[in-house]
PDB file of N, CA and C in Angstrom:
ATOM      1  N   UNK A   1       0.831  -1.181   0.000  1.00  0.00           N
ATOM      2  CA  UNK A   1       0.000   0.000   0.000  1.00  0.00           C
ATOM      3  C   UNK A   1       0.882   1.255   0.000  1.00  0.00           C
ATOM      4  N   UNK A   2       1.444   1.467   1.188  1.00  0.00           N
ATOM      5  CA  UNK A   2       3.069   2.903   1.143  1.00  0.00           C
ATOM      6  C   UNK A   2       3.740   2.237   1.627  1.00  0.00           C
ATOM      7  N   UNK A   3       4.771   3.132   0.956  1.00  0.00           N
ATOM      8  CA  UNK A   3       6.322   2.426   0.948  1.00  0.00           C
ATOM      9  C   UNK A   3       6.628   2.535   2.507  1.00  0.00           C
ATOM     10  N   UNK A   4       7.296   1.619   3.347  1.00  0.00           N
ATOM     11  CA  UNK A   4       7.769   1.564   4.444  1.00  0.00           C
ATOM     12  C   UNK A   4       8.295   2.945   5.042  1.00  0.00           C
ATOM     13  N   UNK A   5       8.720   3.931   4.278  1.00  0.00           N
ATOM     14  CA  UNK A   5       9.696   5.498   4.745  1.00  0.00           C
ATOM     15  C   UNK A   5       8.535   5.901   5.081  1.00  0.00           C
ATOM     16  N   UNK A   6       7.548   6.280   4.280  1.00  0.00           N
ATOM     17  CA  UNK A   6       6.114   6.927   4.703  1.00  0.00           C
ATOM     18  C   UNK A   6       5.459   6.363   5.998  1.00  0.00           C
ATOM     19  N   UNK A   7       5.374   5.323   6.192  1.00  0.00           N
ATOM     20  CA  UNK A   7       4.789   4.457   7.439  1.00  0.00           C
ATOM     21  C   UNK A   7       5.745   4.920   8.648  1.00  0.00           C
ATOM     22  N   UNK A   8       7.027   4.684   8.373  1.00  0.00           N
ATOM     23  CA  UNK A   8       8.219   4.996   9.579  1.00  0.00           C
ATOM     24  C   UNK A   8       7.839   5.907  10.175  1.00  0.00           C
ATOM     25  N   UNK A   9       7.671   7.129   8.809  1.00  0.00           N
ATOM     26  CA  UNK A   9       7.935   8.912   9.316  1.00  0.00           C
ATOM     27  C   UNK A   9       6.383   8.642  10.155  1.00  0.00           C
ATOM     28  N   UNK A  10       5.661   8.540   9.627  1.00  0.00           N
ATOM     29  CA  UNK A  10       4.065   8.869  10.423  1.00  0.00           C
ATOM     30  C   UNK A  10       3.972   8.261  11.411  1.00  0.00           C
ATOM     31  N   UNK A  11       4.742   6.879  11.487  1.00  0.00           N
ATOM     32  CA  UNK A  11       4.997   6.346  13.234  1.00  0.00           C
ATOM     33  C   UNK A  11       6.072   6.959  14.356  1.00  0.00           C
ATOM     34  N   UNK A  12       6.801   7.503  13.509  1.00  0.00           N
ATOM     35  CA  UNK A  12       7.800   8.385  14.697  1.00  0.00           C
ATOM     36  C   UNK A  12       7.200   9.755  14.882  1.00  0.00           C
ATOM     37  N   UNK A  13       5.901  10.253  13.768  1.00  0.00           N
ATOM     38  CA  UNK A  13       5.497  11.684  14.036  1.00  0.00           C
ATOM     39  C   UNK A  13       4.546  11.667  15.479  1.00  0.00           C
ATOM     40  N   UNK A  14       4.045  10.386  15.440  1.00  0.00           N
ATOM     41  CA  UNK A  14       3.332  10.258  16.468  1.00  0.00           C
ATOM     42  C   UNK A  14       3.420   9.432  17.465  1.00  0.00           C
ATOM     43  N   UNK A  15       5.094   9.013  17.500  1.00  0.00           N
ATOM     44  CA  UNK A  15       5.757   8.898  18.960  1.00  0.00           C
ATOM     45  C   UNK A  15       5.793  10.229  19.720  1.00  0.00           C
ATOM     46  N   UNK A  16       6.384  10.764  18.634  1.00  0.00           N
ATOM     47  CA  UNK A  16       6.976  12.275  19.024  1.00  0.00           C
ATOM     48  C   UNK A  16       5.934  12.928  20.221  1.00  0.00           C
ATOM     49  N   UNK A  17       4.869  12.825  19.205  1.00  0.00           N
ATOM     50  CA  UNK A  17       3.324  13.689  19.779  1.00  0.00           C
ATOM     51  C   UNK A  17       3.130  13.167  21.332  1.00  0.00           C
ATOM     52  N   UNK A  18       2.983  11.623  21.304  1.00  0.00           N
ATOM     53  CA  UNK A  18       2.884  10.777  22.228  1.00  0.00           C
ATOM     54  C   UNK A  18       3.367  11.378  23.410  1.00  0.00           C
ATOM     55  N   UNK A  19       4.953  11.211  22.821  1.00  0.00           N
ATOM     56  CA  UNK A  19       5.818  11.562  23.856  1.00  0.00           C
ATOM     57  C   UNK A  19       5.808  13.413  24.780  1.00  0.00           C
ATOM     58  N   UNK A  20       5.185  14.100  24.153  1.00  0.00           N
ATOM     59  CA  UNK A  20       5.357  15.400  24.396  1.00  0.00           C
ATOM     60  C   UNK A  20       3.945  15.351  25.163  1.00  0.00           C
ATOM     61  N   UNK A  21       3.166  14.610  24.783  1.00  0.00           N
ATOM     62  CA  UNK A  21       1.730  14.829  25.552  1.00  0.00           C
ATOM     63  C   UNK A  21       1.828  14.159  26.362  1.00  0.00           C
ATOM     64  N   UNK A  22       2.822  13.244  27.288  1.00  0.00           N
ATOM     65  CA  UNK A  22       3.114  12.681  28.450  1.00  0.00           C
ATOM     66  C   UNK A  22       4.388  14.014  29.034  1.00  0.00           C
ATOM     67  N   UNK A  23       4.835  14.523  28.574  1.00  0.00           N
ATOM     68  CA  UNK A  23       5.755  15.426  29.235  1.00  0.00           C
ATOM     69  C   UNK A  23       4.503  16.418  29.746  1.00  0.00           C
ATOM     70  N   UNK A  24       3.773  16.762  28.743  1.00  0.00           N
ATOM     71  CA  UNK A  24       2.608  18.008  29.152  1.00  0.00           C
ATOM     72  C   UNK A  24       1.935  17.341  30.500  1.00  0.00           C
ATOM     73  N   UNK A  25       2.013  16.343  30.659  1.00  0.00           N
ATOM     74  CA  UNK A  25       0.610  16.029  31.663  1.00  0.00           C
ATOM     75  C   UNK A  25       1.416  15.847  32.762  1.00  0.00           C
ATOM     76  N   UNK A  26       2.611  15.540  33.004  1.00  0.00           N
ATOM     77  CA  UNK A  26       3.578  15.503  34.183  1.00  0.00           C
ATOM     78  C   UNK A  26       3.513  17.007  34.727  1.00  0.00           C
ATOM     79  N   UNK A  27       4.329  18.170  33.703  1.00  0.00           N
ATOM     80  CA  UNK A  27       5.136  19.370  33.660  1.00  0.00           C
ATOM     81  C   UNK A  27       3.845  20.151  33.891  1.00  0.00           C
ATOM     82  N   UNK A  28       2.652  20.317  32.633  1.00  0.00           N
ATOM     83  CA  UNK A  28       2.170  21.302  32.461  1.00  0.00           C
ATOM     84  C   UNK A  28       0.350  21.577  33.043  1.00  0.00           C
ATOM     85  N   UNK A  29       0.037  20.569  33.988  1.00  0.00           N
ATOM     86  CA  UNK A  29      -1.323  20.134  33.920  1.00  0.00           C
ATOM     87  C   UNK A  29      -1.669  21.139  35.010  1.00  0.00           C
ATOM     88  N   UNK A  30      -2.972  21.979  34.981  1.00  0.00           N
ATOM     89  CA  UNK A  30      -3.088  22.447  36.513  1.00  0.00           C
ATOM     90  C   UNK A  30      -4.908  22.442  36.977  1.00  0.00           C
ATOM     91  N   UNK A  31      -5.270  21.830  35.726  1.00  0.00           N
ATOM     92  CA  UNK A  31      -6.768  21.658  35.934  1.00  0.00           C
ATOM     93  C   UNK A  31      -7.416  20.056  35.814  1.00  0.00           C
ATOM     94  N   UNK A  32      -7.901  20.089  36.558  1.00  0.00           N
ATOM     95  CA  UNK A  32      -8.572  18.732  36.263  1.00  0.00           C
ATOM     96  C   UNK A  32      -9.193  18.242  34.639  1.00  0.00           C
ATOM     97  N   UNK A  33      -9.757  19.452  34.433  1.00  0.00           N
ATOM     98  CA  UNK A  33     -10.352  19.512  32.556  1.00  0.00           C
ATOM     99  C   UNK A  33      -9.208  19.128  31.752  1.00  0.00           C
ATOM    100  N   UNK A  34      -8.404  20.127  32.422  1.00  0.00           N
ATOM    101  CA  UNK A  34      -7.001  19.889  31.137  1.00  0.00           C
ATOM    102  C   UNK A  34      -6.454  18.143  31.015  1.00  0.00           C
ATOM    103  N   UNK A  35      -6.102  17.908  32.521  1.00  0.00           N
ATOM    104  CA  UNK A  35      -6.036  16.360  32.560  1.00  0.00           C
ATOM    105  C   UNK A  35      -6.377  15.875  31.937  1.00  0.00           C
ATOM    106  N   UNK A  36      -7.772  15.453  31.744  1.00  0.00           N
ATOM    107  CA  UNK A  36      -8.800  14.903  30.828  1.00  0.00           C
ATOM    108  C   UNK A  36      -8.999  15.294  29.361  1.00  0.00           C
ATOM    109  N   UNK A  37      -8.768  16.216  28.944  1.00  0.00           N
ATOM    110  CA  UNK A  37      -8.400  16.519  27.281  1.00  0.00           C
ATOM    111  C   UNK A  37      -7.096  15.978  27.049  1.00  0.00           C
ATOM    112  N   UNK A  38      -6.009  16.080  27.754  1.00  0.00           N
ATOM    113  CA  UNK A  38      -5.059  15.378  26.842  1.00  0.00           C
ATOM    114  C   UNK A  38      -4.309  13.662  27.600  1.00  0.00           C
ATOM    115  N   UNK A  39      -5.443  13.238  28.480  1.00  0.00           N
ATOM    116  CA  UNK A  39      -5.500  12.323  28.396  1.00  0.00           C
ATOM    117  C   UNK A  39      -6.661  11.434  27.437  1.00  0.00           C
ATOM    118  N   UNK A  40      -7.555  11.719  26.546  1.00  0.00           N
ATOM    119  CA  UNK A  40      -8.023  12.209  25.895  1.00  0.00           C
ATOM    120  C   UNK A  40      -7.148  12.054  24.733  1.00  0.00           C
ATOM    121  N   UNK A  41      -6.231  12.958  24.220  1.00  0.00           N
ATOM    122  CA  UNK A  41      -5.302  13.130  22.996  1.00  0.00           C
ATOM    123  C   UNK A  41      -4.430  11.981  23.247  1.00  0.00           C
ATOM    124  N   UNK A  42      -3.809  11.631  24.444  1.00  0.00           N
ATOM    125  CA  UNK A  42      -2.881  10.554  24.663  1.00  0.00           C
ATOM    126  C   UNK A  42      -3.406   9.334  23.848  1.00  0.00           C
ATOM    127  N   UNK A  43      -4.896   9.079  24.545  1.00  0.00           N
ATOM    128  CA  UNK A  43      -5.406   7.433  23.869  1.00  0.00           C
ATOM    129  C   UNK A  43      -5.604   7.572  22.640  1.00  0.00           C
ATOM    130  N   UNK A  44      -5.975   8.907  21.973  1.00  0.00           N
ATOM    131  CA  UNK A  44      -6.766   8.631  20.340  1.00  0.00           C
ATOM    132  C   UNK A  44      -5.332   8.546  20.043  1.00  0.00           C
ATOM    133  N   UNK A  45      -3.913   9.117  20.433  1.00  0.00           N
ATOM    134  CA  UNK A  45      -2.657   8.768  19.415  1.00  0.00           C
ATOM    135  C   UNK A  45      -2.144   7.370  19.613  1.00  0.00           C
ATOM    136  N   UNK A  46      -2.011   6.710  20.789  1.00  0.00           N
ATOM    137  CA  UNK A  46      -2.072   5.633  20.987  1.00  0.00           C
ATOM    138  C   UNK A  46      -3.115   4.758  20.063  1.00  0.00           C
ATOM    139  N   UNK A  47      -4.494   5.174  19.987  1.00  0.00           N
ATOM    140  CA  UNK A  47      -4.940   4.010  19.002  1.00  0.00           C
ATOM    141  C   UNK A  47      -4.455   4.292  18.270  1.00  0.00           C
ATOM    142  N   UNK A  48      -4.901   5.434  17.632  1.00  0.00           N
ATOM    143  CA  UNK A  48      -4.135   5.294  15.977  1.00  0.00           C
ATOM    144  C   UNK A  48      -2.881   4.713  15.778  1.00  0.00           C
ATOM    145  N   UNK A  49      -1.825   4.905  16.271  1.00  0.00           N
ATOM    146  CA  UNK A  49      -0.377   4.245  16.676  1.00  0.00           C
ATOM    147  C   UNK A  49      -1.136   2.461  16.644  1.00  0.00           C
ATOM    148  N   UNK A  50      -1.499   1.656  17.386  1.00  0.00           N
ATOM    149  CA  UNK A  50      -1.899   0.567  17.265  1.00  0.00           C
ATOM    150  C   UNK A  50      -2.801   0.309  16.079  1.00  0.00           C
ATOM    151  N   UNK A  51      -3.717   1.256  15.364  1.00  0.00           N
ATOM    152  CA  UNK A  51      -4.396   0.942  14.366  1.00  0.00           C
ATOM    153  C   UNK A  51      -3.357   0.511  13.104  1.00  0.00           C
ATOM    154  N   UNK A  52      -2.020   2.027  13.290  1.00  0.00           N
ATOM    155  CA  UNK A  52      -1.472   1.057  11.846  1.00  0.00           C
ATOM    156  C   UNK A  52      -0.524   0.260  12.385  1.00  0.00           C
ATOM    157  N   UNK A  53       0.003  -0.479  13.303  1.00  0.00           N
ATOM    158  CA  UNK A  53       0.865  -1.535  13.672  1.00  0.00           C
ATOM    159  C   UNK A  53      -0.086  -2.798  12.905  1.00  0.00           C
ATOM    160  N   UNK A  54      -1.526  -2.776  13.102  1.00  0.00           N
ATOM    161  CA  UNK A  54      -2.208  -3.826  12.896  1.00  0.00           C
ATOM    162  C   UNK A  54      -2.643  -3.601  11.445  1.00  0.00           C
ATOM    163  N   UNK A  55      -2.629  -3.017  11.004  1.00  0.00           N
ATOM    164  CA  UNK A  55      -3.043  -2.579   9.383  1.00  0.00           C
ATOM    165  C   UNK A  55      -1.526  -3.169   8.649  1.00  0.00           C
ATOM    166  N   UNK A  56      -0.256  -2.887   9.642  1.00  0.00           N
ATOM    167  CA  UNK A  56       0.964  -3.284   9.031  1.00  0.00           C
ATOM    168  C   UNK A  56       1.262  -4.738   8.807  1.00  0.00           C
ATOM    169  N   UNK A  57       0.814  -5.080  10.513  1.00  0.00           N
ATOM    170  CA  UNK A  57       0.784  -6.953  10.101  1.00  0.00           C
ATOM    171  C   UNK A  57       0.007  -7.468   9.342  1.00  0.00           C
ATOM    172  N   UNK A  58      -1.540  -7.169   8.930  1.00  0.00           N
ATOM    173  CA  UNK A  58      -2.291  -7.593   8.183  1.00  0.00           C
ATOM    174  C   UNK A  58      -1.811  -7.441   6.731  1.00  0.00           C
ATOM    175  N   UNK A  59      -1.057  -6.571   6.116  1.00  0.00           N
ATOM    176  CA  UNK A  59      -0.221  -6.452   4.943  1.00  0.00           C
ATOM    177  C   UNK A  59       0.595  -7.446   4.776  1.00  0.00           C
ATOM    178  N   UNK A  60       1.487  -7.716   5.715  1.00  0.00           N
ATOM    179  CA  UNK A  60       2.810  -8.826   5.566  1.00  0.00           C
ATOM    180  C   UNK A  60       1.815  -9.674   5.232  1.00  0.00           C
TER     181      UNK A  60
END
């Protein structure tokens, strides 16, 4: 379907994200709401992150 470079980059774009929206919720959180919106953003990047791991094995 795409070439493996395309898959890489869009899985490390959204480590990246991952990773910065766990720094935010340590460093930057001071409302309970806020908590919850980007815990919130955490899981939808996480699925998606697992949606194409499994879209990837189903290819092989």
């Amino acid at each position: 379907m795409y070439d493996i470079d395309t898959i890489l980059g869009i899985k490390n774009l959204i480590k990246k994200e991952i990773d910065a929206i766990k720094e935010n919720i340590v460093y930057n959180i001071d409302t309970p709401e806020r908590l919850q919106y980007a815990k919130g953003k955490l899981n939808a990047y996480e699925s998606l992150l697992q949606d194409i791991n499994n879209l990837q094995k189903e290819e092989e």
